[in-house]
N, C-alpha and C. Protein backbone atom coordinates (compact mmCIF):
# COMPACT_ATOMS: atom_id res chain seq x y z
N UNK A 1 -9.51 -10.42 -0.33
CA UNK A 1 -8.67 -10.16 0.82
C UNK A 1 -8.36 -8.67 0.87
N UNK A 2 -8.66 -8.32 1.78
CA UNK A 2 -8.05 -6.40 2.19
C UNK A 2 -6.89 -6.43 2.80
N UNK A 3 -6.14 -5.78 2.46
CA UNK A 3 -4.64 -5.11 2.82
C UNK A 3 -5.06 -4.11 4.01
N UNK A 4 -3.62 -4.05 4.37
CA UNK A 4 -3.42 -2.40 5.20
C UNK A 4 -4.47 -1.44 4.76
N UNK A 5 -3.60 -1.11 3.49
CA UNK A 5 -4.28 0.47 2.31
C UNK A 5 -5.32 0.30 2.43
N UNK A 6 -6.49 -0.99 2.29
CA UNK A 6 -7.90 -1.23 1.80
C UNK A 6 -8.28 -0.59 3.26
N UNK A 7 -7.70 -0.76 4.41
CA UNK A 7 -8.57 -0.73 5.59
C UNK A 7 -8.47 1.07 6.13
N UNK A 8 -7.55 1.56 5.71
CA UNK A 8 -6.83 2.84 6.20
C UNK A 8 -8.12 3.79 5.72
N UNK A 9 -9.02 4.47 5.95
CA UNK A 9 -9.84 5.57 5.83
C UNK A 9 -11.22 4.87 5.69
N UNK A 10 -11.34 3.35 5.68
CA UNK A 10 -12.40 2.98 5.12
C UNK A 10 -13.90 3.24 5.92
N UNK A 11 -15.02 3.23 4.83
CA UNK A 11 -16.04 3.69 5.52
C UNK A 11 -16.57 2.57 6.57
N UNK A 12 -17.53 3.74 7.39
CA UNK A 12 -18.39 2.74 9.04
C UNK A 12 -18.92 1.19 8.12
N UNK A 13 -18.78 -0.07 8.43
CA UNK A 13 -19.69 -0.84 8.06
C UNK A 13 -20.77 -1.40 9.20
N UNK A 14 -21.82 -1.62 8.61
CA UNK A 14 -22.69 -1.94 9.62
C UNK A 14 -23.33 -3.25 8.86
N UNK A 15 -23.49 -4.37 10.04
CA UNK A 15 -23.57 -5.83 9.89
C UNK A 15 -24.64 -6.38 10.99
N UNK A 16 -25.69 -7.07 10.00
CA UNK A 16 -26.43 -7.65 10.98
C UNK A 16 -27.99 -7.95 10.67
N UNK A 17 -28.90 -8.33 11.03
CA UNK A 17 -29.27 -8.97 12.10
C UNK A 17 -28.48 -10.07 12.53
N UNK A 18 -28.08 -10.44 13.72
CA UNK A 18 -27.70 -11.46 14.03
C UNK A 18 -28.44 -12.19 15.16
N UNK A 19 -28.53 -13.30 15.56
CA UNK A 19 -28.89 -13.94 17.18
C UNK A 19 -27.91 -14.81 17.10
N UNK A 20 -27.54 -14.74 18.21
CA UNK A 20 -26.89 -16.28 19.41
C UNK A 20 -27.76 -16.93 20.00
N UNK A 21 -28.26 -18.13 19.25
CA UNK A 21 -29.28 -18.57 19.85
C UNK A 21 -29.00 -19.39 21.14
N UNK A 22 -30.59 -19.49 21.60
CA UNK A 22 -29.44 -20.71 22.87
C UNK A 22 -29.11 -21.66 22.73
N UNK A 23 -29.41 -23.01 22.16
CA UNK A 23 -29.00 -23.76 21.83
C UNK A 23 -27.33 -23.89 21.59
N UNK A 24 -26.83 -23.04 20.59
CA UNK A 24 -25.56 -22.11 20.35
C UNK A 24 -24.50 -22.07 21.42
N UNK A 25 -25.56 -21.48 22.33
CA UNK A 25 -24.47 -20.59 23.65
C UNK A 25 -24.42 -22.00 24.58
N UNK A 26 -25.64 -22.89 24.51
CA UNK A 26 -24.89 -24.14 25.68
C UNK A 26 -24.04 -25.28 24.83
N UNK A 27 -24.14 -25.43 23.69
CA UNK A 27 -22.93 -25.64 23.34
C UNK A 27 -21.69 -25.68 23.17
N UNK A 28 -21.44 -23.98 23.07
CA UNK A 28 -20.21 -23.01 23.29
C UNK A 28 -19.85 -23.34 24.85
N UNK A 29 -20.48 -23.00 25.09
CA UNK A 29 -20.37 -23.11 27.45
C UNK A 29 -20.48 -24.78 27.77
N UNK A 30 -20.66 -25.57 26.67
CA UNK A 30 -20.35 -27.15 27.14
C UNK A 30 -18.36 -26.92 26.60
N UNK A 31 -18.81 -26.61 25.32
CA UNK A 31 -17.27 -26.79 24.85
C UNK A 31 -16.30 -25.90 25.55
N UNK A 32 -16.47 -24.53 25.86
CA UNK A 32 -14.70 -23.97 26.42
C UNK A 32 -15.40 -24.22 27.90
N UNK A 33 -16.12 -24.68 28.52
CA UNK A 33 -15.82 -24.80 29.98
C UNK A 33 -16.42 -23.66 30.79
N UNK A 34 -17.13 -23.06 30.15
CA UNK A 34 -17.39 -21.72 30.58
C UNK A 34 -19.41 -22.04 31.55
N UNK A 35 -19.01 -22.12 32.79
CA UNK A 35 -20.11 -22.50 33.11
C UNK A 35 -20.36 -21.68 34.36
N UNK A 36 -19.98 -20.31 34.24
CA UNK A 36 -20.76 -19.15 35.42
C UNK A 36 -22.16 -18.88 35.28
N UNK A 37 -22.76 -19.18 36.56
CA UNK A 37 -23.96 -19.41 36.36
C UNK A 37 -25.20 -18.35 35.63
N UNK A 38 -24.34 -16.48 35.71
CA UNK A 38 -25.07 -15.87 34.95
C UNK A 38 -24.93 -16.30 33.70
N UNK A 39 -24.47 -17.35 32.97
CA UNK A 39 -24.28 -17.24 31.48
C UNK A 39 -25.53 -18.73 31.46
N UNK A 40 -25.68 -19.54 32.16
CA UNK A 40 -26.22 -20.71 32.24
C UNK A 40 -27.34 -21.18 32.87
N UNK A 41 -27.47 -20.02 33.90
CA UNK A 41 -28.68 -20.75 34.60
C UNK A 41 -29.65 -19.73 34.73
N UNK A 42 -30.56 -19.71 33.99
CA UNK A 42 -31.87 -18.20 34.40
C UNK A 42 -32.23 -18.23 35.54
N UNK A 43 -32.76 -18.70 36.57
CA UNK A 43 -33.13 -18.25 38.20
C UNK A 43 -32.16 -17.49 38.76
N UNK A 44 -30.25 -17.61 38.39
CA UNK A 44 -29.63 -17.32 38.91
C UNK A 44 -29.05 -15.65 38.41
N UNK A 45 -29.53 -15.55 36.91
CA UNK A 45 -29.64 -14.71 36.49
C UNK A 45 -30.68 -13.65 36.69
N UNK A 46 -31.85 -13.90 36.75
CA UNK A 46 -32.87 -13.29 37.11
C UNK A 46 -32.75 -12.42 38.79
N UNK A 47 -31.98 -13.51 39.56
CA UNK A 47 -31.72 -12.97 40.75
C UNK A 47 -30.88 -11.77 40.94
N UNK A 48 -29.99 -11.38 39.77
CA UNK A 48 -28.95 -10.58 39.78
C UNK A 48 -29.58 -9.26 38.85
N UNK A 49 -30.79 -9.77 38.86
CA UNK A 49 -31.49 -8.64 37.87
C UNK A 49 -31.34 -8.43 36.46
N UNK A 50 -31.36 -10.08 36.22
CA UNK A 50 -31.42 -9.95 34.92
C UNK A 50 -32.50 -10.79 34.14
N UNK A 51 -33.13 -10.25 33.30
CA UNK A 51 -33.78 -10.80 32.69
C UNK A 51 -33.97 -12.63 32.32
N UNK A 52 -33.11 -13.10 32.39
CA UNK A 52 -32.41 -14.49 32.09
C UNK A 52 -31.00 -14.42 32.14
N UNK A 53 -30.64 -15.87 31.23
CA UNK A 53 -29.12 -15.53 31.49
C UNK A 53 -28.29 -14.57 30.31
N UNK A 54 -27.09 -14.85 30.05
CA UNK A 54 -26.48 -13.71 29.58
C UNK A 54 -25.68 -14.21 28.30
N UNK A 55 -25.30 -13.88 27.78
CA UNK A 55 -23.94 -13.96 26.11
C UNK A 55 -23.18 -13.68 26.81
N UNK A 56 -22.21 -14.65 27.36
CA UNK A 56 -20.49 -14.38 27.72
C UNK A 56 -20.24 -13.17 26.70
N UNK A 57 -19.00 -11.80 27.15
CA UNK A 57 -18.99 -11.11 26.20
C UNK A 57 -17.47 -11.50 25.45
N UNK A 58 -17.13 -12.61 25.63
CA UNK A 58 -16.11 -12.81 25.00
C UNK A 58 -16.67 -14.09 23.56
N UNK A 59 -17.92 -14.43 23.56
CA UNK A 59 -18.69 -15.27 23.01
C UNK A 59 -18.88 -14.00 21.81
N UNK A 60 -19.01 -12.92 22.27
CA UNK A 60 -19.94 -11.78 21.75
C UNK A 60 -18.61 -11.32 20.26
N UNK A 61 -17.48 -11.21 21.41
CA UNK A 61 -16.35 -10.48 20.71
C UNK A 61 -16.16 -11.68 19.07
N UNK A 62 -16.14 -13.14 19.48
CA UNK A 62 -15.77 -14.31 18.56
C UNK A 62 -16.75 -14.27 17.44
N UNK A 63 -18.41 -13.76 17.99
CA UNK A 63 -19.19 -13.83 16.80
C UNK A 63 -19.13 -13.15 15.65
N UNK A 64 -18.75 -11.44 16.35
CA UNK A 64 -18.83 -10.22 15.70
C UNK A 64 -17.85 -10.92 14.46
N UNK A 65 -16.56 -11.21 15.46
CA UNK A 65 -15.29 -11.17 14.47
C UNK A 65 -15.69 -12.25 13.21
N UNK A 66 -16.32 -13.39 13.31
CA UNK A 66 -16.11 -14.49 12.31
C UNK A 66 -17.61 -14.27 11.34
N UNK A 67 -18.47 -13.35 11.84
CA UNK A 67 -19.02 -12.64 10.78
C UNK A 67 -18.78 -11.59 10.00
N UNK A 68 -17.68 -10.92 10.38
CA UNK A 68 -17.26 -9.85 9.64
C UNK A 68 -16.68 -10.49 8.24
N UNK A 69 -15.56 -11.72 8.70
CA UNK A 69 -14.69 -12.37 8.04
C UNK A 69 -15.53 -13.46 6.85
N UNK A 70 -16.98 -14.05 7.32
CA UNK A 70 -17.72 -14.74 6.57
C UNK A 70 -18.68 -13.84 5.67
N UNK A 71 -19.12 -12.41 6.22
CA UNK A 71 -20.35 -12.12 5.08
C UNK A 71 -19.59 -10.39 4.84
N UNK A 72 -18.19 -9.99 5.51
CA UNK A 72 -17.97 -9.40 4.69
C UNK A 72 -16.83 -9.22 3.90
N UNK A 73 -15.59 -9.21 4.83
CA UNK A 73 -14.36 -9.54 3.84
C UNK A 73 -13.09 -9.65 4.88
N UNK A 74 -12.52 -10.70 4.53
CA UNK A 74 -10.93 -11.24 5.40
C UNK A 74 -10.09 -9.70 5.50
N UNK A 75 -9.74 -9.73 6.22
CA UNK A 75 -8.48 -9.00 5.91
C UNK A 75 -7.09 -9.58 6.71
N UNK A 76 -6.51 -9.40 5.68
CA UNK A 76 -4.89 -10.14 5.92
C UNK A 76 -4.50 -9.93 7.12
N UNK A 77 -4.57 -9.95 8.37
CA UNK A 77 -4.44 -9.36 9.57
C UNK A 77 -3.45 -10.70 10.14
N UNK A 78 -2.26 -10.23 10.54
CA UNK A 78 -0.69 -11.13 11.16
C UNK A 78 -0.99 -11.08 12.49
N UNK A 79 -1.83 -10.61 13.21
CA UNK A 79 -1.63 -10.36 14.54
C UNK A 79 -2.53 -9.40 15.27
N UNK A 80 -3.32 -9.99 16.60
CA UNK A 80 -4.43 -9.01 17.39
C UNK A 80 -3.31 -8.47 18.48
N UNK A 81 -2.71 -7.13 18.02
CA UNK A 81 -1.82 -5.98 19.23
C UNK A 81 -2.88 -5.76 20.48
N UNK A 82 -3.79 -5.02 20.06
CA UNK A 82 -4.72 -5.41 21.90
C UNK A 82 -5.93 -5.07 21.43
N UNK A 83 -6.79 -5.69 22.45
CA UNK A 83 -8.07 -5.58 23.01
C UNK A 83 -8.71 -5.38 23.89
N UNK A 84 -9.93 -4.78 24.11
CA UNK A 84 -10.03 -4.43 25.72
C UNK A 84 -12.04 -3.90 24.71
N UNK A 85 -12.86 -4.41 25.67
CA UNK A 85 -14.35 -4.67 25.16
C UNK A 85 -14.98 -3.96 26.83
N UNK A 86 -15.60 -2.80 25.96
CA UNK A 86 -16.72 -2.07 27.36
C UNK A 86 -18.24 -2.99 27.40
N UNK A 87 -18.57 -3.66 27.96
CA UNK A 87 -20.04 -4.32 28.53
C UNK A 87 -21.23 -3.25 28.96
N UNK A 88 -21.88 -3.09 28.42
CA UNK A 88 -22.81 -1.92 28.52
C UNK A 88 -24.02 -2.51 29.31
N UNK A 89 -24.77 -3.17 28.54
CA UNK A 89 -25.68 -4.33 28.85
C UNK A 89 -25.87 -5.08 28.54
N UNK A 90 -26.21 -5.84 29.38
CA UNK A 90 -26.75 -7.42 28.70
C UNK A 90 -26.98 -7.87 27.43
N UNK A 91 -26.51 -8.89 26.96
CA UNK A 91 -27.46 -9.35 25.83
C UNK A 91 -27.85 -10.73 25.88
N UNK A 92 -29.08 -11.06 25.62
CA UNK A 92 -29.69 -12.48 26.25
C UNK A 92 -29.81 -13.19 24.49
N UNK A 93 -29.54 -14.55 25.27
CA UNK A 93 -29.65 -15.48 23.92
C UNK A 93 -30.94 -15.05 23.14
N UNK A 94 -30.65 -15.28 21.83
CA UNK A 94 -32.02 -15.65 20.78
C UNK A 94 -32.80 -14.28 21.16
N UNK A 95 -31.86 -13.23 20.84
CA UNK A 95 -31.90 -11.56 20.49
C UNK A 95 -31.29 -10.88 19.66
N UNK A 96 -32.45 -10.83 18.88
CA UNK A 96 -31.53 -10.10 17.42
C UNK A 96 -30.52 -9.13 17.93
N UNK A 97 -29.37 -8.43 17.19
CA UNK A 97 -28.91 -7.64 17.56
C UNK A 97 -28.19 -7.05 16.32
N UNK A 98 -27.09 -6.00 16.41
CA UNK A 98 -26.55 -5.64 15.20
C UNK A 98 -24.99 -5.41 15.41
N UNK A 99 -24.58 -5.12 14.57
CA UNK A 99 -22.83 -4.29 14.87
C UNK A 99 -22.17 -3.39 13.91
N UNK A 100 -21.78 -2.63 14.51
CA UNK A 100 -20.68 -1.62 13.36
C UNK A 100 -18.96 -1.49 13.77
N UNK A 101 -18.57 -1.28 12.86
CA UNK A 101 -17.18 -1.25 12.57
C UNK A 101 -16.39 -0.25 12.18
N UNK A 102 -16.09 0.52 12.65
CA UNK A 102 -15.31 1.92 12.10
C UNK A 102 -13.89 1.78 12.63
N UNK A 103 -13.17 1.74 11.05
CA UNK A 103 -11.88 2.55 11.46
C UNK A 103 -11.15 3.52 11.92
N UNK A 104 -10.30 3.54 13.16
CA UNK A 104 -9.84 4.88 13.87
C UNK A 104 -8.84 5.06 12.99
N UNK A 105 -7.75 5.30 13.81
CA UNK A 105 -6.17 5.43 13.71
C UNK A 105 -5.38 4.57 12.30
N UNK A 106 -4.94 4.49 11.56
CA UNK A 106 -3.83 3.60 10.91
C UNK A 106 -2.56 4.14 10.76
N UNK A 107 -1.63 3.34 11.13
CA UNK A 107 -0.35 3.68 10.87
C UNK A 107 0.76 2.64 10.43
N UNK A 108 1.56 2.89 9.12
CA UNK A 108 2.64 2.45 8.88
C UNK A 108 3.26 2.24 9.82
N UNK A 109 3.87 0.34 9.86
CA UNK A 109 4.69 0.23 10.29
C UNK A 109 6.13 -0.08 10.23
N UNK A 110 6.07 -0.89 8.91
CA UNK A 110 7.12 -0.72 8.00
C UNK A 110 6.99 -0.81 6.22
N UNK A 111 7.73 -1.19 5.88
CA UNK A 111 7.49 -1.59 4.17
C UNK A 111 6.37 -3.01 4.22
N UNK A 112 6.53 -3.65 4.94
CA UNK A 112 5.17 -5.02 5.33
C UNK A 112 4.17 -5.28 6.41
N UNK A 113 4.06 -4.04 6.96
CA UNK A 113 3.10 -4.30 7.56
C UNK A 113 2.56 -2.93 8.06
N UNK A 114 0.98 -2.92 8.30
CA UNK A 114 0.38 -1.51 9.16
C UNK A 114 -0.26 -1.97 10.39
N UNK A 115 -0.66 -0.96 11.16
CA UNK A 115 -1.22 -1.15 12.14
C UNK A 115 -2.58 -0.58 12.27
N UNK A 116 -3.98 -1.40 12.44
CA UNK A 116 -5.17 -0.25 12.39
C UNK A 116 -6.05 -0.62 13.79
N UNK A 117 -6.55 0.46 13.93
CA UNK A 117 -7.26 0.28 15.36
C UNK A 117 -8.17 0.81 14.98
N UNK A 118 -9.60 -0.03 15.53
CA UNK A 118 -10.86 -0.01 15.15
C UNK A 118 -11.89 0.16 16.42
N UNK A 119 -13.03 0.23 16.06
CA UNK A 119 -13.84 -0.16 17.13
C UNK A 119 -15.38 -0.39 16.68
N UNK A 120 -15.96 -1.74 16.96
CA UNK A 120 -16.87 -2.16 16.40
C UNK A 120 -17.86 -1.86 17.90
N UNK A 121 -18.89 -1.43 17.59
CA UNK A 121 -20.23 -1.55 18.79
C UNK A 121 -21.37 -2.61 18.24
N UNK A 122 -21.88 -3.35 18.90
CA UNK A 122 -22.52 -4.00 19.45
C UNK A 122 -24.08 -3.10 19.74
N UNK A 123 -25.01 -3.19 19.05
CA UNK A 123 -26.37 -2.43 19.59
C UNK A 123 -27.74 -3.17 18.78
N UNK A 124 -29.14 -2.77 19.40
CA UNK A 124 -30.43 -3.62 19.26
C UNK A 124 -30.66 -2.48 18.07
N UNK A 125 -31.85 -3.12 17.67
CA UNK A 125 -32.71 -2.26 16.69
C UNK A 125 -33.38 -0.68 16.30
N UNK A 126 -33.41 -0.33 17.95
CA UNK A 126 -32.97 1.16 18.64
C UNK A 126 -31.86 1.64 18.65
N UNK A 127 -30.48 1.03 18.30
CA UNK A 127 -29.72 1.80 18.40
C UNK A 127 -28.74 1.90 19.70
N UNK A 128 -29.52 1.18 21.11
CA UNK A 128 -28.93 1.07 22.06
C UNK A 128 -27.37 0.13 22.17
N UNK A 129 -26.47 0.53 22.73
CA UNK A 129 -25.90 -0.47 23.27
C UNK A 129 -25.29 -1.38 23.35
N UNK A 130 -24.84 -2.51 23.35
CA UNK A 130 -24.98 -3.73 24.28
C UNK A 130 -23.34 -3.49 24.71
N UNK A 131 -22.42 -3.43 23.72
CA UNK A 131 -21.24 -3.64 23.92
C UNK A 131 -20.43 -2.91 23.46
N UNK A 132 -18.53 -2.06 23.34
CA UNK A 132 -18.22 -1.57 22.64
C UNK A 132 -16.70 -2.36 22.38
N UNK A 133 -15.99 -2.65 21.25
CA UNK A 133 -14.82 -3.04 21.60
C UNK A 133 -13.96 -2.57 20.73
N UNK A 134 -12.46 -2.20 21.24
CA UNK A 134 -11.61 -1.70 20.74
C UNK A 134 -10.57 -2.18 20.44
N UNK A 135 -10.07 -2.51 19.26
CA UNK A 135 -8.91 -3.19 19.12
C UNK A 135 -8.08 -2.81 18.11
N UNK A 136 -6.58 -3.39 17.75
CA UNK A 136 -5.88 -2.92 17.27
C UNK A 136 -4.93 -4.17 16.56
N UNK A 137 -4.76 -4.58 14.94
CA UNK A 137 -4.30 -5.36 14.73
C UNK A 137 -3.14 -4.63 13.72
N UNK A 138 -2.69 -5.78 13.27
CA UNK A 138 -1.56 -5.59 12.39
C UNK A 138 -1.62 -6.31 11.32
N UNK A 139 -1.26 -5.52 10.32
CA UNK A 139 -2.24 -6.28 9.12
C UNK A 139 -1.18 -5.99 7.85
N UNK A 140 -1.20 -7.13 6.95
CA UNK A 140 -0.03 -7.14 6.27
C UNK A 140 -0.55 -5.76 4.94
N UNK A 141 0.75 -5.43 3.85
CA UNK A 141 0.41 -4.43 3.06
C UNK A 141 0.11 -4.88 2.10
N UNK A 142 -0.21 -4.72 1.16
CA UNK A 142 -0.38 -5.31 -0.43
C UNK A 142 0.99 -5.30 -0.83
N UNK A 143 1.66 -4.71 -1.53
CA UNK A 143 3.25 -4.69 -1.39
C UNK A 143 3.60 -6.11 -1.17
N UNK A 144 3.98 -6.49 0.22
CA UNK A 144 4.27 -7.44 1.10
C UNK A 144 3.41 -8.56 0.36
N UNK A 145 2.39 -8.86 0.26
CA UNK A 145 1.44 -9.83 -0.10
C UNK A 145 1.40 -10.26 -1.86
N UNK A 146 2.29 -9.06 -2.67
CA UNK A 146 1.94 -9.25 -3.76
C UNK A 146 3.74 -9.57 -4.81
N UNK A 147 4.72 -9.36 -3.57
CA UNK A 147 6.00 -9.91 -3.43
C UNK A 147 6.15 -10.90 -4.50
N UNK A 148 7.05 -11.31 -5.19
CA UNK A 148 7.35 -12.59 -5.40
C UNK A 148 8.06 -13.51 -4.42
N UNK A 149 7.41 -14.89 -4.60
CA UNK A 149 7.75 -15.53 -3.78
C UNK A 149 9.14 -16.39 -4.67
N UNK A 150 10.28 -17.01 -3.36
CA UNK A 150 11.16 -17.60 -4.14
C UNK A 150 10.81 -18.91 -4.93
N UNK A 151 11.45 -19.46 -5.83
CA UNK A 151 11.50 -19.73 -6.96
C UNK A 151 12.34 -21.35 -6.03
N UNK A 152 11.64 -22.37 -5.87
CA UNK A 152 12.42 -23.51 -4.99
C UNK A 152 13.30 -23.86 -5.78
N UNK A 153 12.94 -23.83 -7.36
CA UNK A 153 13.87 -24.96 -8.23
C UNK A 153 15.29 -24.07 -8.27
N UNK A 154 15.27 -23.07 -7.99
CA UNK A 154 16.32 -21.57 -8.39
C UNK A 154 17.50 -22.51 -7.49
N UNK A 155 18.72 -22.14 -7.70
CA UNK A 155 19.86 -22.62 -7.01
C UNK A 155 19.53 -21.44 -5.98
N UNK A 156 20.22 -21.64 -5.11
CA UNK A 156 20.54 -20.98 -4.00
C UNK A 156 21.89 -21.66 -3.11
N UNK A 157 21.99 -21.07 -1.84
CA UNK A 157 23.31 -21.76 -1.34
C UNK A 157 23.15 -22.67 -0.49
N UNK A 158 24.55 -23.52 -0.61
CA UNK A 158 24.37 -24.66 0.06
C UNK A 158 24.77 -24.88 1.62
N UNK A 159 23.33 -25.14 2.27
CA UNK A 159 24.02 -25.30 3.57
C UNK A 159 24.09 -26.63 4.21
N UNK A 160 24.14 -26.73 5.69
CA UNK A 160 24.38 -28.27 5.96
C UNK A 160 22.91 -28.44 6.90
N UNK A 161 22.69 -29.60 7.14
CA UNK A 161 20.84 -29.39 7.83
C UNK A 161 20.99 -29.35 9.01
N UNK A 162 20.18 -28.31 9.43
CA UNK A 162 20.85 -28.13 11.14
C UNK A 162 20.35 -29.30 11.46
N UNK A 163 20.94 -29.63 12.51
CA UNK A 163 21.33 -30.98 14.02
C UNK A 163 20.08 -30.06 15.07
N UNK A 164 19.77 -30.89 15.23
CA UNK A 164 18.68 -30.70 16.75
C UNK A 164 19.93 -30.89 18.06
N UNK A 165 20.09 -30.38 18.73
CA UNK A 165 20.98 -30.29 20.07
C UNK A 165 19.92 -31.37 20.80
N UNK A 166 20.26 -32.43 21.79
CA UNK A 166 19.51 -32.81 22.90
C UNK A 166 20.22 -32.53 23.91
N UNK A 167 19.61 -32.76 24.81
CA UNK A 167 19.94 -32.98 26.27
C UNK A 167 20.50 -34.02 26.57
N UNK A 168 21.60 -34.18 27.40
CA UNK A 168 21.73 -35.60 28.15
C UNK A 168 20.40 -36.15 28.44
N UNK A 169 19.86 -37.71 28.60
CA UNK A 169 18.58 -37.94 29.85
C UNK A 169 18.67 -37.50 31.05
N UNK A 170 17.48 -37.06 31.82
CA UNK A 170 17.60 -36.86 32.93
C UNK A 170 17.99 -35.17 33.18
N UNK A 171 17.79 -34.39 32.04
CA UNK A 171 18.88 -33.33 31.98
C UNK A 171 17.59 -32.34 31.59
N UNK A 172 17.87 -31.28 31.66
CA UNK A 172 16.95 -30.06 30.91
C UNK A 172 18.03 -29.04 30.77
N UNK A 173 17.27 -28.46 29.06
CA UNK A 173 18.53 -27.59 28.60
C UNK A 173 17.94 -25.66 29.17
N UNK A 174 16.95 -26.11 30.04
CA UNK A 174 15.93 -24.81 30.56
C UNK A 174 17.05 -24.33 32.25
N UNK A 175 17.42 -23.17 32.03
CA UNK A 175 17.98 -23.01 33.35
C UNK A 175 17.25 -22.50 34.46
N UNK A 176 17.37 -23.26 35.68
CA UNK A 176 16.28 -22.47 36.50
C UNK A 176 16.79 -21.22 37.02
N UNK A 177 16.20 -20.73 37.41
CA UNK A 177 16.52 -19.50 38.37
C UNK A 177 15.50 -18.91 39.68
């Protein structure tokens, strides 16, 4: 597992061959619902000037990420602060492709947690392209992670178990406005 510290200066990694095969992608586009016809139908793609159809690039963003996390290393990360992915060109199913990862910016945010913003690209065997994305998470410290945790059997103080509040029936405790 990598911390904050592990990620703060670390060198470019570069990851890959990969394909999305098709098989893959109409699976993915059966399961979230995702059925625009450039991603699904080649005549309709071809018409738009494309080669066939296309890798949703949010398909693109899910792969990068859960290969980083499977062939290279987790990092303790609490939270994705933002994202925002440039589409360069196309990338068509069952096409090798590659990716890199470089750390920008890191900054302390408190005693448990940092913040690092990265940006991984997306490119073929040339070097071209496909995609760029930039994001920015929050990622716990070693510190924080290496804490002792409390001790259940330890006394501590005694309280009473909170009560759940209901509603009357018929009632909502949500005010409109």
């Amino acid at each position: 597992m990598k911390y904050w510290e592990d990620l703060v200066g670390a060198p470019d990694h570069r990851f890959g061959p990969l394909v999305f095969g098709g098989d893959l992608l109409d699976r993915l586009l059966d399961l979230m619902g995702e059925k625009h016809p450039v991603h699904d139908d080649d005549a309709f793609a071809r018409a738009l000037d494309r080669t066939r159809r296309i890798v949703p690039g949010g398909f693109i963003h899910s792969i990068t990420s859960g290969w980083v996390v499977r062939h290279g290393s987790p990092a303790a990360v609490v939270g994705l602060r933002t994202l925002a992915w440039d589409f360069v060109r196309p990338l068509y199913p069952d096409t090798p492709f590659w990716f890199t990862t470089r750390t920008g910016r890191s900054v302390e945010i408190d005693d448990r947690l940092g913040l690092v913003e990265s940006t991984r690209r997306v490119h073929d065997d040339n070097d071209r392209t496909y995609a760029i994305g930039r994001m920015s998470v929050v990622v716990l410290r070693r510190a924080a992670a290496v804490a002792p945790a409390a001790d259940p059997a330890a006394p501590g103080p005694v309280t009473e178990p909170a009560r759940a509040a209901t509603a009357p029936a018929g009632t909502s405790e949500r005010t409109e406005r």
